[in-house]
C-alpha atoms as a PDB file:
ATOM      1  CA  UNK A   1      65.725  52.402 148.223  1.00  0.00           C
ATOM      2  CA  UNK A   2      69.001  54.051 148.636  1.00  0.00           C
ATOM      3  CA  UNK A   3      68.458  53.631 152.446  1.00  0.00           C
ATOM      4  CA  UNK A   4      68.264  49.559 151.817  1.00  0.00           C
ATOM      5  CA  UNK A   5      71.295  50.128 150.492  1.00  0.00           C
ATOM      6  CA  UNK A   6      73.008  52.007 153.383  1.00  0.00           C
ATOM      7  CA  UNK A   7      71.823  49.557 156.122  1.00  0.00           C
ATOM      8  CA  UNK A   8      72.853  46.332 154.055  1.00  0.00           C
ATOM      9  CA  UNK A   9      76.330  47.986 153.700  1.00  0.00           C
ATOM     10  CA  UNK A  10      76.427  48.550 157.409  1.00  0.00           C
ATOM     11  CA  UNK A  11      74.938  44.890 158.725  1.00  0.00           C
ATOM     12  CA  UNK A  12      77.661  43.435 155.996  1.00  0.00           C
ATOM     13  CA  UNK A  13      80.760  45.475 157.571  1.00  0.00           C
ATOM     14  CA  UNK A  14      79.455  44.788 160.968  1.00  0.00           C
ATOM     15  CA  UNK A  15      79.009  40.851 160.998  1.00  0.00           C
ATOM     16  CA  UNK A  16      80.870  39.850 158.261  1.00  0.00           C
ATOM     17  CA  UNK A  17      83.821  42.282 156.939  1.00  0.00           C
ATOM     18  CA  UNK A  18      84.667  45.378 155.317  1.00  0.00           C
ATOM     19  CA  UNK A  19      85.264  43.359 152.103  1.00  0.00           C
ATOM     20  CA  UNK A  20      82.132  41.867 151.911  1.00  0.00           C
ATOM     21  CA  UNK A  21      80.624  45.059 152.354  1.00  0.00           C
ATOM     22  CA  UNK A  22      82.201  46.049 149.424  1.00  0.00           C
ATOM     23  CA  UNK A  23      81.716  43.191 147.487  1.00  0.00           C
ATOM     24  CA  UNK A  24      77.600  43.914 148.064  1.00  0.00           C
ATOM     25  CA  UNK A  25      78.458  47.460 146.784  1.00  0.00           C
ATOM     26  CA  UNK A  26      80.148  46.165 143.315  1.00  0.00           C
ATOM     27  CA  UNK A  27      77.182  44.172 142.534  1.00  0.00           C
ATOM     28  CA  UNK A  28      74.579  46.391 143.219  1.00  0.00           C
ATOM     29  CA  UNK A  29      76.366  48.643 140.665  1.00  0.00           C
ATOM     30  CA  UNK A  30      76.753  46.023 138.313  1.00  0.00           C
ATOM     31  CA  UNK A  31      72.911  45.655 138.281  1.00  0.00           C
ATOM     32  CA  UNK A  32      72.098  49.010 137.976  1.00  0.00           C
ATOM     33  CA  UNK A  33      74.636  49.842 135.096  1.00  0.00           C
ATOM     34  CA  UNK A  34      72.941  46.636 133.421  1.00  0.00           C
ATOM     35  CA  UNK A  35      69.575  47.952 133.856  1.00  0.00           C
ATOM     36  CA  UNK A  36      68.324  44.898 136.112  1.00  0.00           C
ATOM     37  CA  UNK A  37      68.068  47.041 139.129  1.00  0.00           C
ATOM     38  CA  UNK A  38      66.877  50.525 139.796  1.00  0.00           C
ATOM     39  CA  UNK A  39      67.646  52.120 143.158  1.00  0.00           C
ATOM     40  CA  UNK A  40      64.702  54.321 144.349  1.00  0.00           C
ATOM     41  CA  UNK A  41      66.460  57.764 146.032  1.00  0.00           C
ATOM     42  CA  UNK A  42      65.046  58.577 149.354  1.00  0.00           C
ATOM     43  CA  UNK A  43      63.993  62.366 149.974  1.00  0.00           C
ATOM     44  CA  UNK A  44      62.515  64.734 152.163  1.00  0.00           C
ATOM     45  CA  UNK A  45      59.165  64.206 150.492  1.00  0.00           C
ATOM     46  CA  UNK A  46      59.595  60.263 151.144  1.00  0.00           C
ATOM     47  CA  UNK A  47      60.321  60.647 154.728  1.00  0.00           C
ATOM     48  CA  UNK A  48      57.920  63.465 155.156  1.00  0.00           C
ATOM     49  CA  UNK A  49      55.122  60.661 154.403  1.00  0.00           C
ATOM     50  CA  UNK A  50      56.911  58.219 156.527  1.00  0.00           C
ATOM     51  CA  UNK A  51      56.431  59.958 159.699  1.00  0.00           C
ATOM     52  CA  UNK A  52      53.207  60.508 158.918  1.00  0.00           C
ATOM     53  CA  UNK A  53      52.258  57.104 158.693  1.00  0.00           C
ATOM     54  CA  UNK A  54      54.411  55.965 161.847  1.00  0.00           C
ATOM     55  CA  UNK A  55      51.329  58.756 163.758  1.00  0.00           C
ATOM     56  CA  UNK A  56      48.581  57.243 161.554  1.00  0.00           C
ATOM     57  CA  UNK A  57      49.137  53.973 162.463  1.00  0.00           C
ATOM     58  CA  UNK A  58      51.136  53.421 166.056  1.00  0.00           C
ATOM     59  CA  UNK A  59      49.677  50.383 166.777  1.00  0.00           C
ATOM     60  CA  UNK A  60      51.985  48.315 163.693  1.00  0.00           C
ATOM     61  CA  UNK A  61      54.945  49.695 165.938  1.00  0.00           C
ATOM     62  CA  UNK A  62      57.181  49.822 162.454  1.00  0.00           C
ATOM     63  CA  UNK A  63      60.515  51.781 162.041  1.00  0.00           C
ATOM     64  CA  UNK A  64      61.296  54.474 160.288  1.00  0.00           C
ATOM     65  CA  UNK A  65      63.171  52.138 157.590  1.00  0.00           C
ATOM     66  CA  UNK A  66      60.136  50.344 157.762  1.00  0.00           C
ATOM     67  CA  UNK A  67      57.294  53.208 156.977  1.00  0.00           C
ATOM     68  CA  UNK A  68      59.591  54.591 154.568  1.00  0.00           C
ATOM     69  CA  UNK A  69      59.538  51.199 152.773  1.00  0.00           C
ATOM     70  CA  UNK A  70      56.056  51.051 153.028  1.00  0.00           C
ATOM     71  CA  UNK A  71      55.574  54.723 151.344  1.00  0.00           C
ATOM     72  CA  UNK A  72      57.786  53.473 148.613  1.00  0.00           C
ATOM     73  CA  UNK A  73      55.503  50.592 147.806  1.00  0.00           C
ATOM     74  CA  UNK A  74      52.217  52.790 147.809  1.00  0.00           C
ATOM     75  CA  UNK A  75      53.623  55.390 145.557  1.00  0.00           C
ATOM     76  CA  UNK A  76      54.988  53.656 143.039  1.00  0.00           C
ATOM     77  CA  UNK A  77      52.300  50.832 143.189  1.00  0.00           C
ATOM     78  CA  UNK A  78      54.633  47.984 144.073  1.00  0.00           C
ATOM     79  CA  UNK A  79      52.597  44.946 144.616  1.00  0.00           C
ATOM     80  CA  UNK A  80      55.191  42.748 146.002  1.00  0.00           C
ATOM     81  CA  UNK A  81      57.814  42.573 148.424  1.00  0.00           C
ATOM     82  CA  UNK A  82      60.806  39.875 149.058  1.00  0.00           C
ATOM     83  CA  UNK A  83      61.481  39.968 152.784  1.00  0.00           C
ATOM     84  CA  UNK A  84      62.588  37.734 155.734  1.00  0.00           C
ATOM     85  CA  UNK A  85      61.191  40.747 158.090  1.00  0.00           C
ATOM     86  CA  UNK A  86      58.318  39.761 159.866  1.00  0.00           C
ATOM     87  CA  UNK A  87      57.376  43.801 160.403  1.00  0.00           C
ATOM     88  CA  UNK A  88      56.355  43.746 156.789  1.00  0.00           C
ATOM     89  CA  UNK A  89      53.117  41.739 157.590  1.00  0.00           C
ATOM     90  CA  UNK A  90      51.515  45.330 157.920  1.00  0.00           C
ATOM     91  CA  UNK A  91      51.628  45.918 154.633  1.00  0.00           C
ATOM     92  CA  UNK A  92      48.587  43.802 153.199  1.00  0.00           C
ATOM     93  CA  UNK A  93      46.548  45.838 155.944  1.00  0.00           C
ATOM     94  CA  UNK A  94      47.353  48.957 154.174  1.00  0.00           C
ATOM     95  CA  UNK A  95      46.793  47.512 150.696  1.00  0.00           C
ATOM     96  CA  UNK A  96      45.338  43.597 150.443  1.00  0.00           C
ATOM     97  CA  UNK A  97      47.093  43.587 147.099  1.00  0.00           C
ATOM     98  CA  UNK A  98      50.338  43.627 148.169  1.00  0.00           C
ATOM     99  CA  UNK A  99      52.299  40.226 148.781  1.00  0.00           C
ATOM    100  CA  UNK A 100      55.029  39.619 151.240  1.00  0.00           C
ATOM    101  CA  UNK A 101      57.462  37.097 149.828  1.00  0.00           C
ATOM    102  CA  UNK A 102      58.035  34.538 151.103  1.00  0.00           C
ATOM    103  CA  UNK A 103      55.297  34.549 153.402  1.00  0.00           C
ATOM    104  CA  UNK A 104      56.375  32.454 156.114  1.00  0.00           C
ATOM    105  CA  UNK A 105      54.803  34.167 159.193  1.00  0.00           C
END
């Protein structure tokens, strides 16, 4: 999603550099104007059904960026996820046919 985007941007600027940063920027471009990558917009909708599921289900303790994520998945019918965030072990709970990649929790 668009809000991947945003918080990669920031965690680049913040421990590496502004360049980098921009660098990640350029390339995620790249892939979309080559059709290898499609960014999913975020929307009221979208975050609407977030905070829903953060009241559903308090006892996963995920974050916003995190339920939002999660919504994305289920709508569209994702089945799999690349991740080093251990949060997004929830998911197969919501839906046993999604995989968490790599799975290394």
């Amino acid at each position: 999603t668009n809000y991947v985007i945003f918080e990669t941007h920031q965690w680049l600027r913040n421990h590496f550099d502004y360049a980098d940063a921009q660098l990640f920027l350029g390339t995620i471009d790249k892939a979309v104007q080559q059709q290898v990558l499609t960014i999913i917009p975020g929307g009221s909708e979208l975050e609407l059904e977030s905070r829903r599921l953060l009241t559903e289900y308090p006892d996963y303790r995920f974050s916003l960026n995190e339920a939002l994520t999660a919504v994305v998945l289920l709508h569209y019918g994702m089945k799999r996820i690349f991740t080093f965030n251990p949060s997004y072990a929830f998911l197969s709970r919501l839906d046993r046919s999604i995989k968490v990649i790599p799975s290394i929790y």
